[in-house]
C-alpha atoms as a PDB file:
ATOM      1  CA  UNK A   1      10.497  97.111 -11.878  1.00  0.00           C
ATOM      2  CA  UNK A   2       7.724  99.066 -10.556  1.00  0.00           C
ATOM      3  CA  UNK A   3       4.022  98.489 -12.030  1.00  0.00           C
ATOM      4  CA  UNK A   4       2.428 101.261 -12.665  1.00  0.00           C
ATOM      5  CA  UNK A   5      -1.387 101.898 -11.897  1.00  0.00           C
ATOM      6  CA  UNK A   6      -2.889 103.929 -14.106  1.00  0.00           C
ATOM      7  CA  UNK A   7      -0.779 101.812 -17.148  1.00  0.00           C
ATOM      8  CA  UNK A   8      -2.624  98.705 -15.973  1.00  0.00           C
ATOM      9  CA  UNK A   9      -5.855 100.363 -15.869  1.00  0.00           C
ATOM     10  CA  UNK A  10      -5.415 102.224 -19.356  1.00  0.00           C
ATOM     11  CA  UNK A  11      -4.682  98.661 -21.058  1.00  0.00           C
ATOM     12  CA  UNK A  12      -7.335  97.218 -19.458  1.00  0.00           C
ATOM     13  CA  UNK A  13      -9.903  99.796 -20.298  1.00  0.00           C
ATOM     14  CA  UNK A  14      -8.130  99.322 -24.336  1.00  0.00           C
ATOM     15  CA  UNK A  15      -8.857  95.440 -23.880  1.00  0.00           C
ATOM     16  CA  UNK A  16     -12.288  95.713 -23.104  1.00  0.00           C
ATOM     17  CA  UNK A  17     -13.031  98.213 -25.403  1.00  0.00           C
ATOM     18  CA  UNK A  18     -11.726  96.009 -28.410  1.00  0.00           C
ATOM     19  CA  UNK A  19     -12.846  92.433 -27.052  1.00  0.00           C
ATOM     20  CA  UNK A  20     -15.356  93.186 -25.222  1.00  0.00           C
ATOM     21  CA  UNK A  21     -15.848  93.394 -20.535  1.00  0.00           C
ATOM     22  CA  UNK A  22     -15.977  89.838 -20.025  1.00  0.00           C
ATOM     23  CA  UNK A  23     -11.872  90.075 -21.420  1.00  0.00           C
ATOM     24  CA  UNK A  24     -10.619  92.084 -18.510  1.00  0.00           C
ATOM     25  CA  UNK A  25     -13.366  89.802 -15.751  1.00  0.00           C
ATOM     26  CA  UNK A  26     -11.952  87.888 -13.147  1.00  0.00           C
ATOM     27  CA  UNK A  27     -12.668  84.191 -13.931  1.00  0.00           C
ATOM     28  CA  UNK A  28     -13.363  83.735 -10.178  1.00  0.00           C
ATOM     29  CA  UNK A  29     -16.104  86.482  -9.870  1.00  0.00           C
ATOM     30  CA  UNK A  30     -18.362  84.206 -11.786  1.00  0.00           C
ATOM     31  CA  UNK A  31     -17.818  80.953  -9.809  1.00  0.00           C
ATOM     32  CA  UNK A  32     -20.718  79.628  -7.305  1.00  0.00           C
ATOM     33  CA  UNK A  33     -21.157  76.627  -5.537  1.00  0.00           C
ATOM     34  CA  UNK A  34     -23.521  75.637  -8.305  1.00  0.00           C
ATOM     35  CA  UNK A  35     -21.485  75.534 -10.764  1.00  0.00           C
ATOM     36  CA  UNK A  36     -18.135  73.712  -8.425  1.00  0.00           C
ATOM     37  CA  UNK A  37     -20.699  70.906  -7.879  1.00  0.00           C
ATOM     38  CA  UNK A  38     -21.404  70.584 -11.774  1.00  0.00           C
ATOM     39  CA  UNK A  39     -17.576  71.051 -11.742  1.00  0.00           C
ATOM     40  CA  UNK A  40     -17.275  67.875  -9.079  1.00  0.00           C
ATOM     41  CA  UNK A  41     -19.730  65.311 -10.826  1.00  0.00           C
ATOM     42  CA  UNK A  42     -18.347  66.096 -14.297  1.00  0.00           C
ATOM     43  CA  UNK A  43     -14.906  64.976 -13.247  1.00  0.00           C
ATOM     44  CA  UNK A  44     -16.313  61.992 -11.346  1.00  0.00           C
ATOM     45  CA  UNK A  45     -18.071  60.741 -13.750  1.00  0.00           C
ATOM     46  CA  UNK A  46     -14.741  61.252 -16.375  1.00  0.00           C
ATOM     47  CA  UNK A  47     -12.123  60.011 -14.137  1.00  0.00           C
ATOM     48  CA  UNK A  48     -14.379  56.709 -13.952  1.00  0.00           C
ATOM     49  CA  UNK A  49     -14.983  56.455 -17.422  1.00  0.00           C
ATOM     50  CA  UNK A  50     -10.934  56.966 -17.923  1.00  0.00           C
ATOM     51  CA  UNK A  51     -10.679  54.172 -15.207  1.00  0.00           C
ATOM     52  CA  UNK A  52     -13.551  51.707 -16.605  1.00  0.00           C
ATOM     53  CA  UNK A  53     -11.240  52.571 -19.682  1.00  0.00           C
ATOM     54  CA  UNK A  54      -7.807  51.759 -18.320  1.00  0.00           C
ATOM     55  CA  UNK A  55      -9.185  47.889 -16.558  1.00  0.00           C
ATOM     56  CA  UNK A  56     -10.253  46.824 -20.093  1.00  0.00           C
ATOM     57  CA  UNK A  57      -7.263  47.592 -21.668  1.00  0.00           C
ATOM     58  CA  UNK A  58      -4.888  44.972 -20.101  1.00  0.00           C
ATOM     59  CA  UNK A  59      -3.720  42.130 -22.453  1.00  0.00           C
ATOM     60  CA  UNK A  60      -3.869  38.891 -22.589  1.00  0.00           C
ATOM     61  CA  UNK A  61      -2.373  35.685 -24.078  1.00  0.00           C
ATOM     62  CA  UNK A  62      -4.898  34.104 -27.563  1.00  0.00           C
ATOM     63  CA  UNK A  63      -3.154  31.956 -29.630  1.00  0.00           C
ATOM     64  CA  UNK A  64      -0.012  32.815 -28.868  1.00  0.00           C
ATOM     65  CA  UNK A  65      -0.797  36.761 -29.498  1.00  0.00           C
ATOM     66  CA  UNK A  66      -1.346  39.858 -27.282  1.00  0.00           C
ATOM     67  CA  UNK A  67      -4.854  40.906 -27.547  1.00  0.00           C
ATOM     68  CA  UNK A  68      -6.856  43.615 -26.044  1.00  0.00           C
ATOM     69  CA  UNK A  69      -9.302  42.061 -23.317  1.00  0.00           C
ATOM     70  CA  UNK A  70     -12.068  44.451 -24.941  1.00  0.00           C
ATOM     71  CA  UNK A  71     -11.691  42.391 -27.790  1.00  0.00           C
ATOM     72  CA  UNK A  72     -12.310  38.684 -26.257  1.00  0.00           C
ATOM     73  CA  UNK A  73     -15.015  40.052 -24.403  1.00  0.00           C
ATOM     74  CA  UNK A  74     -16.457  41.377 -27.394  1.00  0.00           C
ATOM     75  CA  UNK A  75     -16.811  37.793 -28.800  1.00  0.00           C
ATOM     76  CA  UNK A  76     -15.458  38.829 -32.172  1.00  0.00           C
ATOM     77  CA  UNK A  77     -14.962  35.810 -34.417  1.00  0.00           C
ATOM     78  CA  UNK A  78     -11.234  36.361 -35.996  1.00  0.00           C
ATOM     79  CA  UNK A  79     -10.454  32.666 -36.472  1.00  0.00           C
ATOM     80  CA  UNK A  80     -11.987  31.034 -39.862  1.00  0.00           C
ATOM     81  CA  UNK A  81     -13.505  27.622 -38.913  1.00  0.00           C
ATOM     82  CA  UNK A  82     -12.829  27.371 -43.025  1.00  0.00           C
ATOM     83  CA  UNK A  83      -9.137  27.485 -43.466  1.00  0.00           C
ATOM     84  CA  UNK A  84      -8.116  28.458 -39.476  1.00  0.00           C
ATOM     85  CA  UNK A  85      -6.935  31.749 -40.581  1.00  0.00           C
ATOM     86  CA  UNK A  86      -6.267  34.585 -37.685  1.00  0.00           C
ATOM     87  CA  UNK A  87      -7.753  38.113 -39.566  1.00  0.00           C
ATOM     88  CA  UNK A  88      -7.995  41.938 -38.282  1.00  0.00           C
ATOM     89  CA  UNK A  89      -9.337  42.755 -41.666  1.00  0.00           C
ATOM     90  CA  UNK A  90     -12.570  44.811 -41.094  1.00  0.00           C
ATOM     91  CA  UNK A  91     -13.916  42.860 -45.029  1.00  0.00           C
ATOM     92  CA  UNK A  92     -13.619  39.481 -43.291  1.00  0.00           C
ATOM     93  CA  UNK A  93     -16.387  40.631 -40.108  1.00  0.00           C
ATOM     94  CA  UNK A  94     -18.608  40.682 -42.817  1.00  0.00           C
ATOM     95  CA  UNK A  95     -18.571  37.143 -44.225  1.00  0.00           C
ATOM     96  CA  UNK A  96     -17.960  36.126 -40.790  1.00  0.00           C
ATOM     97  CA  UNK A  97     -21.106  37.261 -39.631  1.00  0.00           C
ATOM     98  CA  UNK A  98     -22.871  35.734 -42.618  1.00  0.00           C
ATOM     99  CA  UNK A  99     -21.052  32.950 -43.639  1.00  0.00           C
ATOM    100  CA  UNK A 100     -19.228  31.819 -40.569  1.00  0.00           C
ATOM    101  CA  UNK A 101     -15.506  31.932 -43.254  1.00  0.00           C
ATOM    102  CA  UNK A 102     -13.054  34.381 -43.898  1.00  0.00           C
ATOM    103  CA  UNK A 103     -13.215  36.631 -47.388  1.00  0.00           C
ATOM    104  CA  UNK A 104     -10.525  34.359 -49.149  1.00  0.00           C
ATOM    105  CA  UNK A 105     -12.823  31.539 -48.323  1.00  0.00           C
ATOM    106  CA  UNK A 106     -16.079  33.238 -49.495  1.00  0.00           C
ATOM    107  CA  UNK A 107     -14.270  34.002 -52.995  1.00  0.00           C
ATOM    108  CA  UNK A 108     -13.147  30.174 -52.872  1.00  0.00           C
ATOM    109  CA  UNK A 109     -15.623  28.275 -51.531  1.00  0.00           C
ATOM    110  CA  UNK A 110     -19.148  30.713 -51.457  1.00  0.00           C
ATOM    111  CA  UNK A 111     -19.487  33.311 -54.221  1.00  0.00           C
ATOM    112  CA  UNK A 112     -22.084  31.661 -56.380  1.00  0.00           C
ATOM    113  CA  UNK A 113     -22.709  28.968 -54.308  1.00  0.00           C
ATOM    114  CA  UNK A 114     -24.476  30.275 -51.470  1.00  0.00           C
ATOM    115  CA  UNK A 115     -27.075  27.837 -50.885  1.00  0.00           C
ATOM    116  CA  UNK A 116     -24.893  24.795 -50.690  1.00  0.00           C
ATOM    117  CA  UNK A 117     -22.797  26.540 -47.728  1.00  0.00           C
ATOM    118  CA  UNK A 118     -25.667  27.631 -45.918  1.00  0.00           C
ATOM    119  CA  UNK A 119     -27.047  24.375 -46.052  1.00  0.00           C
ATOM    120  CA  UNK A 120     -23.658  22.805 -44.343  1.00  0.00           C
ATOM    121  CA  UNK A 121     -21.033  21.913 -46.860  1.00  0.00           C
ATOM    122  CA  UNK A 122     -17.822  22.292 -45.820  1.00  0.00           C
ATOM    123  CA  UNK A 123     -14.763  22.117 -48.283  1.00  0.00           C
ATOM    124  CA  UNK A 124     -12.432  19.291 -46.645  1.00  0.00           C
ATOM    125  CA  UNK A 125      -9.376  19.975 -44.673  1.00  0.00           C
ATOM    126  CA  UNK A 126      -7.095  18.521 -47.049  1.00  0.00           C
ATOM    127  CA  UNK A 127      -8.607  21.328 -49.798  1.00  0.00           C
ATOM    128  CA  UNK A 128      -7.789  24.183 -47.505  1.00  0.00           C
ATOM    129  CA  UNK A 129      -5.021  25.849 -46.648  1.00  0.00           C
ATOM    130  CA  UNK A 130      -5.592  25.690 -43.023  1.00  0.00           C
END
């Protein structure tokens, strides 16, 4: 099949007509060394992001679970020192962070009694589940 000239030219000239001159441009005619060194850093700087990425990933052995290193090195507490409960749940960071238990344990052991736990009392081990 033989292309024919003036039938590449005549679509051409229709494209840039309805979309506008920068439809019909060659992609290349714009390109400097300017912008291929932008080009260069900005994939640098995202394949070492991706690898920074990729190292923290790996997984290790916690209490007999796979876990993200990100998240030991995060120092996330996800053990109650309460009841000894392992929790994901994003409700528990909360009392963890303020009460040093779990949210069963805060319902149990806190709620209403909030000066008595930050002053130290513990509930015994025998009264927990843990």
């Amino acid at each position: 099949m033989k292309k024919d000239p003036n039938k590449i030219a005549s679509i051409e000239k229709a494209m840039a007509k309805k979309f506008g001159q920068q439809t019909i441009t060659n992609p290349r005619s714009l390109w400097d060394d300017e912008k291929e060194e932008e080009y260069l850093k900005q994939s640098k700087e995202f394949y070492n992001k991706k690898r920074k990425s990729l190292e923290g990933s790996e997984k290790i052995k916690e209490d007999g679970f796979l876990v993200s290193k990100n998240l030991i090195t995060r120092k996330n507490k996800r053990k109650c020192p309460a009841c000894g409960t392992f929790s994901f749940e994003i409700r528990d960071d909360l009392y963890m962070n303020k009460f040093d238990c779990c949210y069963d344990c805060y319902i149990q052991w806190v709620d209403g009694r909030e000066e008595r736990w930050l002053n130290g009392w513990r509930p015994k081990k025998e009264q927990t589940n843990g």
